[in-house]
Protein backbone atom coordinates (compact mmCIF):
# COMPACT_ATOMS: atom_id res chain seq x y z
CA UNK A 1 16.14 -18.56 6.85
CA UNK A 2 13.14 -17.15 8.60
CA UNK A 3 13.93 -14.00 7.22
CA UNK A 4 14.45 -15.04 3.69
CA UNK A 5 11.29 -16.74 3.78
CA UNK A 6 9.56 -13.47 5.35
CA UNK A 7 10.86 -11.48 2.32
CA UNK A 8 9.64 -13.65 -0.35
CA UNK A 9 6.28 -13.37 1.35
CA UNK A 10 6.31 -9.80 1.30
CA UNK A 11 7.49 -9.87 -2.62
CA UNK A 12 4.65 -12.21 -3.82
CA UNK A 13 2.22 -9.71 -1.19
CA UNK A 14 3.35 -6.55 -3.03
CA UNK A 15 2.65 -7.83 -6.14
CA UNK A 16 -1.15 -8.40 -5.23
CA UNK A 17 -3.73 -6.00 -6.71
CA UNK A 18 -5.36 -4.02 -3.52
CA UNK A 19 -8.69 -3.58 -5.59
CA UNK A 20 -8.37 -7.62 -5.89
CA UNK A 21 -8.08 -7.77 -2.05
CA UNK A 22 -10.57 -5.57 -1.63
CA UNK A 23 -13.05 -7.65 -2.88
CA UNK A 24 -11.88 -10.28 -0.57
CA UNK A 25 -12.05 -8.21 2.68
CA UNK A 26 -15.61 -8.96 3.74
CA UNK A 27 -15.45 -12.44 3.09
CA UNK A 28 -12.59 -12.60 5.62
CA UNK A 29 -13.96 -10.95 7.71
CA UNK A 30 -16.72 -12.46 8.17
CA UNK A 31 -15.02 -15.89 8.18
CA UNK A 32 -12.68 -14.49 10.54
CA UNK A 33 -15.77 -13.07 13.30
CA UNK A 34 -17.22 -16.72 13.28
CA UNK A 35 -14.50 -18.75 15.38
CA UNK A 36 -13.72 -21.76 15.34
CA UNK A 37 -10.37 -23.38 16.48
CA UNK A 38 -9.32 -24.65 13.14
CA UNK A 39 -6.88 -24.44 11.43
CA UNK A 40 -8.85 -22.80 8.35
CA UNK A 41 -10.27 -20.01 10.74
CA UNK A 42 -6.21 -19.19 11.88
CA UNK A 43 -5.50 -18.75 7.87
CA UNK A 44 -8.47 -16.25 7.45
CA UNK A 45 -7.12 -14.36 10.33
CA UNK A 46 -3.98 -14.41 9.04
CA UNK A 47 -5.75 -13.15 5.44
CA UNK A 48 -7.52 -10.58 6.44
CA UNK A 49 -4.81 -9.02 8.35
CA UNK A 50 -2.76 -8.92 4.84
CA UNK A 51 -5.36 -7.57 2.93
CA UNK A 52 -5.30 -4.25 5.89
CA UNK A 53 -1.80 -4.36 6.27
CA UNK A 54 -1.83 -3.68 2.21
CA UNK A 55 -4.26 -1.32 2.17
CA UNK A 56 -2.42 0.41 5.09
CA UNK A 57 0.61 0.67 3.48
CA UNK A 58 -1.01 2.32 0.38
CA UNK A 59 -2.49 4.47 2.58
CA UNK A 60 0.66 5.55 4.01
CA UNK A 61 2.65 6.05 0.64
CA UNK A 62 0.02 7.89 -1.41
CA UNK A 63 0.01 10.15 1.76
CA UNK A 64 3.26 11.05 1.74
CA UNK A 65 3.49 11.14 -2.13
CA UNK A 66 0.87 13.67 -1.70
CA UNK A 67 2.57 15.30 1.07
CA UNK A 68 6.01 15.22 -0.45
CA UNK A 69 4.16 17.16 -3.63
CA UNK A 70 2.62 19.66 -1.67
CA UNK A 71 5.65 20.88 0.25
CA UNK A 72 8.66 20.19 -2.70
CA UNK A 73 9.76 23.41 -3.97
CA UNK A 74 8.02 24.23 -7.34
CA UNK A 75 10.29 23.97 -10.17
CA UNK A 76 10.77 26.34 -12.50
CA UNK A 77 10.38 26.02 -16.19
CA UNK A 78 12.38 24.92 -18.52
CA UNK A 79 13.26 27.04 -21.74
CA UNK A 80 14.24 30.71 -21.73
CA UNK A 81 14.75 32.58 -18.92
CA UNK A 82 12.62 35.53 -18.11
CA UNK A 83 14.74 37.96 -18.94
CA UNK A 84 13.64 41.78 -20.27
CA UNK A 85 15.58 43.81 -22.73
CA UNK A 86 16.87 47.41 -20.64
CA UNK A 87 17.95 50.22 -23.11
């Protein structure tokens, strides 16, 4: 159950826009610097840690997309081999 629940979270997270939650990031945390022990403050906590962990993960895959590109063998061409005509 916990898990399930867990999962959906992440699904509905990874459909957020990170330039959206960007825009949000100050605001939380600001709201999250000024405590209080509310309930409210716990949720911007909670919030602002979302909008790093997303911008994290980004973070981490474009990395490796770029790594993966940089070390991947380069593919040849398709279409005619290089060939040359010997008499």
């Amino acid at each position: 159950m916990l898990e399930s629940a867990l999962d959906k979270i992440a699904e509905r997270i990874l459909g957020l826009d990170e330039a959206s939650l960007a825009s949000l990031w100050q605001k939380y945390k600001s709201r999250m610097e000024r405590f209080e022990p509310t309930r409210d403050w716990e949720k911007a906590v909670i919030i602002f840690f979302i909008i790093n962990s997303v911008r994290a993960k980004n973070h981490i895959f474009n990395e490796q997309l770029k790594q993966r590109r940089e070390t991947a063998p380069e593919e040849q061409p398709k279409g005619k081999p290089d060939l040359r005509l010997v008499k």
